[in-house]
Protein backbone atom coordinates (compact mmCIF):
# COMPACT_ATOMS: atom_id res chain seq x y z
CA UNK A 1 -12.63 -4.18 -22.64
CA UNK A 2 -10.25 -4.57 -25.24
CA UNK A 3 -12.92 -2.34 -27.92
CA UNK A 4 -12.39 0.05 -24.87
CA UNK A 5 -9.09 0.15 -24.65
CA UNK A 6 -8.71 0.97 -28.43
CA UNK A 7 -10.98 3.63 -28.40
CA UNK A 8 -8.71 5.02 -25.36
CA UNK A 9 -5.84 5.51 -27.52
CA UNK A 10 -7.22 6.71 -30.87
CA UNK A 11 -7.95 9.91 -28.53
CA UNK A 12 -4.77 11.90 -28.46
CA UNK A 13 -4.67 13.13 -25.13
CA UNK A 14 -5.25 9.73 -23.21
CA UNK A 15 -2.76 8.10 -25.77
CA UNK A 16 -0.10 10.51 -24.60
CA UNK A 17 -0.73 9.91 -21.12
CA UNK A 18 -0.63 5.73 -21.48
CA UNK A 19 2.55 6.02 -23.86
CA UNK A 20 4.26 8.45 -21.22
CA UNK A 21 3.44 6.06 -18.48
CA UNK A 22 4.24 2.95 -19.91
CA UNK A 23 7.81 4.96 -20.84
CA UNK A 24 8.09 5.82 -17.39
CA UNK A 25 7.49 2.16 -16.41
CA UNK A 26 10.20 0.76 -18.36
CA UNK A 27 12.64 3.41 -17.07
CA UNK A 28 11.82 1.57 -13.38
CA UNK A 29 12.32 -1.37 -14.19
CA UNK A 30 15.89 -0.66 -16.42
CA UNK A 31 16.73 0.87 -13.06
CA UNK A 32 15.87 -1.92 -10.91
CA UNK A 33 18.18 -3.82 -12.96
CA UNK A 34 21.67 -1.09 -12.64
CA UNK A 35 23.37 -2.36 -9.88
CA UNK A 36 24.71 0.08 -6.92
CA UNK A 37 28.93 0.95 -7.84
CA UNK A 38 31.07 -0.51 -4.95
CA UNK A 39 28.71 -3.15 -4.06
CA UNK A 40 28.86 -6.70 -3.40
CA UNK A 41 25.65 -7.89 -4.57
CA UNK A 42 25.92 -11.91 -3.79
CA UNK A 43 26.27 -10.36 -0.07
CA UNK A 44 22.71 -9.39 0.12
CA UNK A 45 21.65 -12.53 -1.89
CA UNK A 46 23.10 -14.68 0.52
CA UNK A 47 21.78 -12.68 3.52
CA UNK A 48 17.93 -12.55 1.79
CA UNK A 49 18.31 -16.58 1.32
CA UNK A 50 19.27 -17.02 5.14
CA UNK A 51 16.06 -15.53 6.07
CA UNK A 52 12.31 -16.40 6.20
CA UNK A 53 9.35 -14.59 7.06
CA UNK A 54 7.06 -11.27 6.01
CA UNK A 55 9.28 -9.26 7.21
CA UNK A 56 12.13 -9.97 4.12
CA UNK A 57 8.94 -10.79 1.64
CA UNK A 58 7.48 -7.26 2.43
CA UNK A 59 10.84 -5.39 1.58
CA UNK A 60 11.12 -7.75 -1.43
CA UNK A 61 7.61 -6.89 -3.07
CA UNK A 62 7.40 -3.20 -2.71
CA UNK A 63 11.21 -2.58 -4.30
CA UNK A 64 10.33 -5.30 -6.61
CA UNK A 65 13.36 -7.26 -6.23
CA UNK A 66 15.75 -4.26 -6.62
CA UNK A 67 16.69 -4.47 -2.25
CA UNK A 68 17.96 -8.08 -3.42
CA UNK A 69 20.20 -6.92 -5.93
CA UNK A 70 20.82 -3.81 -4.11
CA UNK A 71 20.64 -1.94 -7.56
CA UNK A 72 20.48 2.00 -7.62
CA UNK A 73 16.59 1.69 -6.75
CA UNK A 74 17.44 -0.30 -3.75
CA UNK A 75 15.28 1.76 -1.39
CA UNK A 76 12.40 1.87 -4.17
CA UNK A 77 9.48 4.54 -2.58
CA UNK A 78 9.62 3.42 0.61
CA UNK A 79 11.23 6.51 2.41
CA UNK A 80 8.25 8.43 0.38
CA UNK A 81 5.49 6.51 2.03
CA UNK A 82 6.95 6.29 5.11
CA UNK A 83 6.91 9.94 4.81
CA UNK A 84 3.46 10.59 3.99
CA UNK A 85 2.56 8.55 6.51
CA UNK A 86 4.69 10.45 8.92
CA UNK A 87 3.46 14.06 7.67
CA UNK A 88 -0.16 12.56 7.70
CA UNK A 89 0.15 11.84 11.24
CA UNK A 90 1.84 15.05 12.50
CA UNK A 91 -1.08 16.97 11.34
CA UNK A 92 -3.26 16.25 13.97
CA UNK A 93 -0.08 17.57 16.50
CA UNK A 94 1.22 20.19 14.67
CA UNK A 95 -1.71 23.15 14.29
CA UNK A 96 0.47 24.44 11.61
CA UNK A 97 0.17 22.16 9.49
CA UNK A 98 -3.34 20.52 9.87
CA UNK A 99 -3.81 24.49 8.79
CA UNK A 100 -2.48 23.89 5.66
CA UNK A 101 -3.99 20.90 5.23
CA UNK A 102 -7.15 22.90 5.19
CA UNK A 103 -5.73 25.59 3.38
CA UNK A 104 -6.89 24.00 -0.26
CA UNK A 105 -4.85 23.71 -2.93
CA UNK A 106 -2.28 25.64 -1.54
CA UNK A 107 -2.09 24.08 1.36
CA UNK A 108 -1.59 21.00 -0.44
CA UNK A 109 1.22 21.88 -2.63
CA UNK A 110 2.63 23.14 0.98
CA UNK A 111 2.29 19.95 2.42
CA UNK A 112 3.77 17.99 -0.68
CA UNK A 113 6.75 19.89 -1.05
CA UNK A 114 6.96 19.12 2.95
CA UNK A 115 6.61 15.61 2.23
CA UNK A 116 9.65 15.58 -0.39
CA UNK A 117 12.04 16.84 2.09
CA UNK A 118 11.27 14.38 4.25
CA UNK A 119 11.60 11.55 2.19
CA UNK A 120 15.03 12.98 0.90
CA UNK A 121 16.61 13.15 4.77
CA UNK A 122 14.64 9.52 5.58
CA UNK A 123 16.55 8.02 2.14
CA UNK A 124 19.59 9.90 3.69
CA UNK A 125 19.21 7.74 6.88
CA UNK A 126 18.05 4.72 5.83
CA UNK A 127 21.36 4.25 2.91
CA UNK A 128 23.03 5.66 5.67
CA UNK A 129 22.77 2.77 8.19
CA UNK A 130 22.75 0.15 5.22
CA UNK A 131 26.01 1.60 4.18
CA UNK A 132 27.60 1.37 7.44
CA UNK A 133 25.89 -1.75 8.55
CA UNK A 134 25.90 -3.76 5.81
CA UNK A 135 28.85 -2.29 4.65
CA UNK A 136 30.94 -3.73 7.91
CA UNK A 137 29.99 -6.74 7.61
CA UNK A 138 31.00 -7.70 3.65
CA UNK A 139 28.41 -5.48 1.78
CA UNK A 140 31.33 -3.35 0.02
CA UNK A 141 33.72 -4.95 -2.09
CA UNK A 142 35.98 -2.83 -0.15
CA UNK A 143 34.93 -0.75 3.56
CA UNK A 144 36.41 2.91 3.05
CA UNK A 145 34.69 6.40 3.22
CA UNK A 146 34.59 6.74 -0.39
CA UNK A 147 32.70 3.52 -0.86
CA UNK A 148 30.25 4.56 1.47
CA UNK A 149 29.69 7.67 0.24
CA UNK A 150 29.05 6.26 -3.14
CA UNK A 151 26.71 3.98 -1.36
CA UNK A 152 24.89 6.81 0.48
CA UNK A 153 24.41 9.06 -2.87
CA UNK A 154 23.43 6.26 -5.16
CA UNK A 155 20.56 4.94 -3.02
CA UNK A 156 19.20 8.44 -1.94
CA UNK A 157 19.49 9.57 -5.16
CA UNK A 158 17.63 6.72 -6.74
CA UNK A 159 14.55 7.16 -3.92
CA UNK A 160 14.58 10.50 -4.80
CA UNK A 161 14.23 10.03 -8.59
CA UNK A 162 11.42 7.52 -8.35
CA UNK A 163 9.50 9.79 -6.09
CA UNK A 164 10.11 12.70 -9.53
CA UNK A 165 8.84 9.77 -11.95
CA UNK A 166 5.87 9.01 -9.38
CA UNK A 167 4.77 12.93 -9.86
CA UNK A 168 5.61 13.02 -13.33
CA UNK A 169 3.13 10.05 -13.97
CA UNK A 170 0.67 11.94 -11.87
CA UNK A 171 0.75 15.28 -13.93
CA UNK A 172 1.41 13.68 -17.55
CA UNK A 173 0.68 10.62 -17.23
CA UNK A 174 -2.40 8.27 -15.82
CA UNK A 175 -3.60 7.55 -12.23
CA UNK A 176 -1.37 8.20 -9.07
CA UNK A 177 2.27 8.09 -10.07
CA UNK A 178 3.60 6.58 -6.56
CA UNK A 179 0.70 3.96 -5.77
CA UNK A 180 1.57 2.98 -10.21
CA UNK A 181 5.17 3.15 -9.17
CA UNK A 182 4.44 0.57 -6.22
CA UNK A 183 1.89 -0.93 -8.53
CA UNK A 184 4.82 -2.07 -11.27
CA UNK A 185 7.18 -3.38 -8.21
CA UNK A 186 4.94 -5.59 -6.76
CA UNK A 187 3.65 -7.08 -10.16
CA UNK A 188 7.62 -7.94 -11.22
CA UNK A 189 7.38 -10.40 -8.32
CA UNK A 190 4.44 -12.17 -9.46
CA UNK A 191 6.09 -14.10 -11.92
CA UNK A 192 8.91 -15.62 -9.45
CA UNK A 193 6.17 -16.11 -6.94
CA UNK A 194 4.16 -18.49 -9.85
CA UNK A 195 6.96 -20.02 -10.54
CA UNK A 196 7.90 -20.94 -7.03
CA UNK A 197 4.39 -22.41 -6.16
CA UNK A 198 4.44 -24.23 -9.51
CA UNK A 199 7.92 -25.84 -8.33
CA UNK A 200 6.65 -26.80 -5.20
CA UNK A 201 3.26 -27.52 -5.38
CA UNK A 202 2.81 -29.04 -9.25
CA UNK A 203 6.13 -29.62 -10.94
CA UNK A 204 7.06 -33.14 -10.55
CA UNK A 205 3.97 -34.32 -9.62
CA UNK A 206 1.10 -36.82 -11.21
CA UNK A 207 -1.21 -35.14 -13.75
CA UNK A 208 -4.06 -35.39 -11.42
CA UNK A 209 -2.11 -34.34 -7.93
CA UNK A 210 -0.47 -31.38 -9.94
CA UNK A 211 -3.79 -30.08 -12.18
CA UNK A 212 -5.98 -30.18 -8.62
CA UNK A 213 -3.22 -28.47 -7.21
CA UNK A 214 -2.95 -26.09 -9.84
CA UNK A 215 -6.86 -25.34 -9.71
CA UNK A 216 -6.23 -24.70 -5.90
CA UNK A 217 -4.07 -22.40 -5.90
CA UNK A 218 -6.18 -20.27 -8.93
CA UNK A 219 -9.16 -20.74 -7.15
CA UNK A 220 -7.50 -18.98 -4.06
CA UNK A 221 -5.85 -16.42 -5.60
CA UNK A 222 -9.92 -15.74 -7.77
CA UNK A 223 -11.53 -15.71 -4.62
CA UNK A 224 -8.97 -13.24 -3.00
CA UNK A 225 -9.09 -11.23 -5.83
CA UNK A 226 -12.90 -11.27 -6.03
CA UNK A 227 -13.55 -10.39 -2.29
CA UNK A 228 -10.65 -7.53 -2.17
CA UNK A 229 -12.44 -5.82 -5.10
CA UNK A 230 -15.87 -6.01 -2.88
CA UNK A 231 -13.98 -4.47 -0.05
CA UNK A 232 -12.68 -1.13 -2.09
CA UNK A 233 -15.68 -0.48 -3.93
CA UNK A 234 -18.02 -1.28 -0.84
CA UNK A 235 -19.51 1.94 0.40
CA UNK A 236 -22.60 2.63 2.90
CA UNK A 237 -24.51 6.23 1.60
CA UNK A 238 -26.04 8.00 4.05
CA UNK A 239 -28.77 9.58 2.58
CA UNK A 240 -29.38 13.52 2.84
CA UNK A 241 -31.75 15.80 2.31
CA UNK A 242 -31.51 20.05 1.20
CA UNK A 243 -33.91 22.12 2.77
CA UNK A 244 -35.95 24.20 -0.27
CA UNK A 245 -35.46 27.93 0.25
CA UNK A 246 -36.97 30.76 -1.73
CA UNK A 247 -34.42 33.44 -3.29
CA UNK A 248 -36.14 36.29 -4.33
CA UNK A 249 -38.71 34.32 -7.39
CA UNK A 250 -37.00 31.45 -7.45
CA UNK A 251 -37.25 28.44 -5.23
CA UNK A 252 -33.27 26.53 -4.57
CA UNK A 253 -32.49 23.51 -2.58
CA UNK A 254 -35.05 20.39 -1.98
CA UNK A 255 -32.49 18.54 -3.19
CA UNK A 256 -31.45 14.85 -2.46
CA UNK A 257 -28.29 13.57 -1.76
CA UNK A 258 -26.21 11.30 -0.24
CA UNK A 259 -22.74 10.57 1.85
CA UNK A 260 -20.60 7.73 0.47
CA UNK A 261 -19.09 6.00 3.25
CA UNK A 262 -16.33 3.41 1.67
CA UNK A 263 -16.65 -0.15 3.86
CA UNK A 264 -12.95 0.32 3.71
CA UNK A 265 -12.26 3.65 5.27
CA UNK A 266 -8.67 3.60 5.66
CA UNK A 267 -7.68 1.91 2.63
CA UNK A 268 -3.95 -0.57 3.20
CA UNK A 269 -2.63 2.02 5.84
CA UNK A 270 -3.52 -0.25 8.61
CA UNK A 271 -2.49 -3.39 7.25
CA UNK A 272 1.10 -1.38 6.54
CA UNK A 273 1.15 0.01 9.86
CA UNK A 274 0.52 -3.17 11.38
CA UNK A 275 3.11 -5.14 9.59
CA UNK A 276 5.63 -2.76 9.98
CA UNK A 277 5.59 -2.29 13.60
CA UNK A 278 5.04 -6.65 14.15
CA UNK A 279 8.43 -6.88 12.16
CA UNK A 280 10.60 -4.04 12.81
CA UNK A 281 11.94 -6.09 16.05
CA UNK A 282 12.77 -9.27 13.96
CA UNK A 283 14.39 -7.24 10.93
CA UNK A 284 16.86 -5.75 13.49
CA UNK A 285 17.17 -8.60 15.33
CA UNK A 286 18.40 -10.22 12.22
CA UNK A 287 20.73 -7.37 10.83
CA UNK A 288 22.57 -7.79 14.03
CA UNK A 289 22.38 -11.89 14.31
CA UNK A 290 20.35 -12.41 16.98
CA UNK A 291 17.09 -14.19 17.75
CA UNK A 292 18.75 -17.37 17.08
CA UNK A 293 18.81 -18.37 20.79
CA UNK A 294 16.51 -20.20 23.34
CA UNK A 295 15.87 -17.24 25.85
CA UNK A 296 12.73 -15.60 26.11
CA UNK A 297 13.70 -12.68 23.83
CA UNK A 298 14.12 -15.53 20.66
CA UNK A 299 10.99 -16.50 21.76
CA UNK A 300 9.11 -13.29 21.50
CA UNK A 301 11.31 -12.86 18.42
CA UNK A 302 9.26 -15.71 16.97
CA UNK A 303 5.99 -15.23 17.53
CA UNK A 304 6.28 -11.80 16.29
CA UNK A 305 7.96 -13.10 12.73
CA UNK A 306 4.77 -13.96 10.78
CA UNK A 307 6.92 -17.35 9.08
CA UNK A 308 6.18 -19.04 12.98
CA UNK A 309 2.22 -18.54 12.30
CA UNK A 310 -0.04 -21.20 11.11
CA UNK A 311 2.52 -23.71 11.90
CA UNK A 312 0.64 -27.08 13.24
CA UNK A 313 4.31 -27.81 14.41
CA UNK A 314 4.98 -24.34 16.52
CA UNK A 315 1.58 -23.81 16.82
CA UNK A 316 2.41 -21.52 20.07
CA UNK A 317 3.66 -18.85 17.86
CA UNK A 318 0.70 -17.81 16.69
CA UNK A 319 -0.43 -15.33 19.13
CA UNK A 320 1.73 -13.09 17.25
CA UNK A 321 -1.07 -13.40 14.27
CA UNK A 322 -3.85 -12.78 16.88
CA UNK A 323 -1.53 -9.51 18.14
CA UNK A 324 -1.29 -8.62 14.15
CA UNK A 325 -5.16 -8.52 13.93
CA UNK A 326 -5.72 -6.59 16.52
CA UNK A 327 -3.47 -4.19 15.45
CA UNK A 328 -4.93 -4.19 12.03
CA UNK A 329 -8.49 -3.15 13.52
CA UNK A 330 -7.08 -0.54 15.84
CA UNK A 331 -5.10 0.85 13.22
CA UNK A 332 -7.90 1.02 11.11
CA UNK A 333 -9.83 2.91 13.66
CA UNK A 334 -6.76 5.47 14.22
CA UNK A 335 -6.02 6.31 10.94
CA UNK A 336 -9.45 6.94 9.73
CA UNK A 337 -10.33 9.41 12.76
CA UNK A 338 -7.60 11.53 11.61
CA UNK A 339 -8.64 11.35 8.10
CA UNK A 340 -12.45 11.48 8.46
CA UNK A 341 -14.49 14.10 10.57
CA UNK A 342 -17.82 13.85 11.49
CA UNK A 343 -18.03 16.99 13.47
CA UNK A 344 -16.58 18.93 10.41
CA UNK A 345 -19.38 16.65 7.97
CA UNK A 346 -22.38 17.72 10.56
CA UNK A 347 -21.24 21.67 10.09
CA UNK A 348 -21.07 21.85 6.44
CA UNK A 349 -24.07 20.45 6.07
CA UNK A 350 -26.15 22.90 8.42
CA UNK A 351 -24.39 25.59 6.77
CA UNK A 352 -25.98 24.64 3.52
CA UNK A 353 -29.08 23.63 4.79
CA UNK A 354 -28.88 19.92 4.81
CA UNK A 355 -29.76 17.23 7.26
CA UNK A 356 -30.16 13.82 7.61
CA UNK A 357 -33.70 12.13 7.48
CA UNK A 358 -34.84 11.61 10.73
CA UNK A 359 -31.84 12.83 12.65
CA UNK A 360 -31.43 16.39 13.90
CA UNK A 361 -28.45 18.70 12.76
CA UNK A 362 -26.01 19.33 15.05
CA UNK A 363 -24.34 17.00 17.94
CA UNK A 364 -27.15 14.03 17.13
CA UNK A 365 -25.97 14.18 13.33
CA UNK A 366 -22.32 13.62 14.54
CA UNK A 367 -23.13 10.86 16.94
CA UNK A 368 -25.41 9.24 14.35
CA UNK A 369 -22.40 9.51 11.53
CA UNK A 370 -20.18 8.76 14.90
CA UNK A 371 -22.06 5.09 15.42
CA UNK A 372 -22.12 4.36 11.64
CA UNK A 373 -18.50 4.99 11.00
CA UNK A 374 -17.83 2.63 13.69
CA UNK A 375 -19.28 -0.19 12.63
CA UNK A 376 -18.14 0.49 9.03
CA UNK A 377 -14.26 0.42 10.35
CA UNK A 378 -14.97 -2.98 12.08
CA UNK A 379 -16.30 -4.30 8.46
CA UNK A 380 -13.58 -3.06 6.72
CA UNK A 381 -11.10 -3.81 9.28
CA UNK A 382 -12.16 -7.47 9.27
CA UNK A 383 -12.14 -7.91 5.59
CA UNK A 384 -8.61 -6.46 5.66
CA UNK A 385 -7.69 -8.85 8.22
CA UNK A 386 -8.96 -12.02 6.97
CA UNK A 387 -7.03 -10.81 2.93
CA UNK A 388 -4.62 -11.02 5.25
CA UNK A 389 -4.75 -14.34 7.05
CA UNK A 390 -5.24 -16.42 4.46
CA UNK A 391 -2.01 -16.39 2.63
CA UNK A 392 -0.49 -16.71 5.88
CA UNK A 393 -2.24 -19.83 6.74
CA UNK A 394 -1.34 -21.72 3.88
CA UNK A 395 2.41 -20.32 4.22
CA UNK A 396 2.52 -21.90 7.81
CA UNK A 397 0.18 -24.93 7.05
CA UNK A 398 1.53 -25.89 3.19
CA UNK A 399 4.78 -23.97 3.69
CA UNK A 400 4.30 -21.36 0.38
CA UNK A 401 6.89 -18.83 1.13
CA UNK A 402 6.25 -16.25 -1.87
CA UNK A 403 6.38 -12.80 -1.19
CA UNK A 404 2.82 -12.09 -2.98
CA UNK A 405 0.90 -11.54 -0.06
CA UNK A 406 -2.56 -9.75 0.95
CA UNK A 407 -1.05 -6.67 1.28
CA UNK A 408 0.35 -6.75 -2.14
CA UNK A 409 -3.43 -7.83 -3.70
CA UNK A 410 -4.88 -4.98 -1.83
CA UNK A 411 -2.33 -2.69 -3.20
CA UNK A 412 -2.66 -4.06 -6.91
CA UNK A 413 -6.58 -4.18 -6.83
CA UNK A 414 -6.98 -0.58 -5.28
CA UNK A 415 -4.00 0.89 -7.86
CA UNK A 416 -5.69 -0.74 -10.54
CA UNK A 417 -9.35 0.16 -10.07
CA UNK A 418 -8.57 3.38 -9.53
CA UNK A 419 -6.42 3.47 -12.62
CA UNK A 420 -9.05 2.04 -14.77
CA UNK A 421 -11.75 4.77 -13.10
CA UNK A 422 -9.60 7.63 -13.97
CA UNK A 423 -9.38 6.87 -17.75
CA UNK A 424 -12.70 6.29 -17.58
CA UNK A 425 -13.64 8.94 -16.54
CA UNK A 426 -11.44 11.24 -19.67
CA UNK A 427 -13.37 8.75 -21.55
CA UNK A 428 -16.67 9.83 -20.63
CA UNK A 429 -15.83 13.52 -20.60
CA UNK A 430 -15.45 12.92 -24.72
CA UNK A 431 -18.80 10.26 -24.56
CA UNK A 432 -16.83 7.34 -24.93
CA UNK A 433 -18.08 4.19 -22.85
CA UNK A 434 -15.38 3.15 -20.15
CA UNK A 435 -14.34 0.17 -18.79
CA UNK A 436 -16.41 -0.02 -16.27
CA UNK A 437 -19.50 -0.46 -17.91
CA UNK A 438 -18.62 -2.86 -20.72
């Protein structure tokens, strides 16, 4: 690996490209640090330490601490993958733009430049609402318009630039500039996480207690790791064969191929989806002080907030995790029939002659790809469910609030491979060996 990495930057071009991103990197992170003018940042401290739950952890990972200190990267990417998300979704409404969608590269850069507007007016919206919200309540050092304002530019402004250094990364630099963006966030978290688990679970302890402890929690996080890395690179190829056709003296197709299926279709999106729609009640419920009560409202309030689940105490909260996973697996199902067509797979391959053994083109090849997809969600859905679940059952059982979570591995894993694949591949392209097959 590390002969590998060497190599890598005694070629010019991928040198350029590491040096750019790491450049880029430290940039986000400076900017994480430059706190928001007008603000009162102990305010949001004090609000983040009066709450619990996924909800507060999930904001805290992907900004990478920068919400808590409510610097000028406050919002991080978030409006940008909400609006991907949103724009992804719309294309299966909207004929006009599942047309550009298909309209190649064109399309794309259509659909981008669609997708930056949109994240502009959601950053708009969302420093909006803080401003005002928070602001009312003791966020400002003092409430006036031109506070606000200062608010409202600052935070937009800062989403906005982060979504520039995400596409600069892309074009100059290495792998996909938002997911590495995300990527650097979560990791800055990992170290406060450690240290929190080592406070709780080892420091002050006897050597034996705190090493088995220690071994525990490594173990866990190995395994996690391990299995997550199993789940993106699974895939299920569907083998298919060419028809051989004779043009004029020569004899063309007869060829063998096959249809990579990944076990996990739709990637994080449904783990995302699903966590943002379980605690969207309980993170307005807590902006505006409720949930606190004993009516039945605080009670649904509680089973939905993810610190309830697990609890051998409250034990009656956890339908909310059993409401989570099944959200997870529909999810999973949703998003991948709008980003995965079997009738559209079946036509392009009777158009070039190709068919799969056994199965006839046409409406049986898109029932047969129909049944395997299906089953290949449900896998992949599962795994992403039980990445899931496990940190949450040792939060509720042991209490190990960190904000490291199986949505954050999956993110870091995925980011990472496909990082790591995409120098590779440079690599290969000027017969270097790549990482992946030290």
């Amino acid at each position: 690996m590390l002969k590998t990495f060497r190599k890598a930057f005694q070629i010019e071009d991928i040198r350029k490209r590491l040096i750019f991103t790491f450049l880029m990197l430290i940039v986000i992170r400076i900017g994480s640090q430059l706190p928001t003018p007008g603000v009162d940042a102990t305010f949001i401290q004090n609000f983040f330490a009066q709450q619990t739950g996924e909800a507060f952890n999930f904001f805290s990972a992907f900004t990478g601490g920068s919400f808590e200190r409510m610097s000028i990267f406050a919002l991080s990417i978030t409006p940008y993958i909400t609006s991907s998300i949103i724009i992804q979704l719309l294309t299966i409404a909207i004929p006009k733009l599942e047309e550009m969608q298909r309209d190649g590269e064109d399309g794309r850069k259509k659909l981008v430049a669609i997708t930056r507007y949109v994240t502009v007016i959601l950053a708009l919206v969302e420093s909006t609402a803080m401003a005002i919200g928070f602001g009312r309540q003791g966020l400002l050092t003092e409430y006036n318009f031109v506070n606000v304002a200062v608010v409202v530019v600052t935070l937009t402004a800062g989403s906005a630039f982060l979504m520039w250094i995400g596409e600069r990364i892309t074009e100059k630099g290495v792998g996909n500039g938002i997911s590495i963006v995300l990527l650097i966030n979560i990791l800055s978290r990992i170290p406060s996480d450690l240290t929190s688990l080592y406070d709780q679970f080892i420091k002050g302890k006897s050597l034996a207690s705190g090493g088995l402890a220690a071994l525990i929690i490594l173990a866990i996080i190995l395994a996690l790791v391990i299995f997550v890395i199993i789940l993106q690179d699974g895939i299920r190829k569907i083998p298919v064969q060419y028809s051989q056709k004779i043009v004029g003296r020569r004899s063309v197709g007869g060829q063998s191929s096959s249809i990579p299926l990944k076990v996990n279709t739709a990637g994080v999106v449904p783990v995302i989806f699903a966590s943002s729609l379980m605690q969207t009640p309980v993170v307005i419920a807590a902006f505006l002080g409720k949930g606190q009560g004993t009516g039945i409202g605080s009670e649904i309030l509680r089973g939905l907030s993810s610190n309830n689940w697990c609890n051998p105490s409250n034990l009656k909260y956890s339908w909310g995790l059993v409401v989570y996973m099944i959200l997870t697996v529909l999810f999973a199902y949703f998003y991948t029939s709008i980003t995965f067509n079997p009738l559209e797979i079946a036509n392009n391959m009777k158009k070039s002659g190709g068919f799969i053994p056994g199965i006839r083109p046409g409406k049986p090849t898109v029932d047969y790809l129909t049944k395997i997809l299906n089953k290949i969600i449900f896998i992949g859905a599962c795994g992403l469910v039980i990445v899931q679940i496990i940190p949450f059952f040792f939060n509720g059982v042991f209490g190990a609030q960190v904000s490291f979570g199986g949505t954050s591995l999956i993110i870091i894993v995925g980011v990472v491979l496909d990082t790591i694949k995409q120098v590779e591949s440079q690599m290969l392209v000027r017969n270097y060996k790549g990482f992946l097959n030290n």
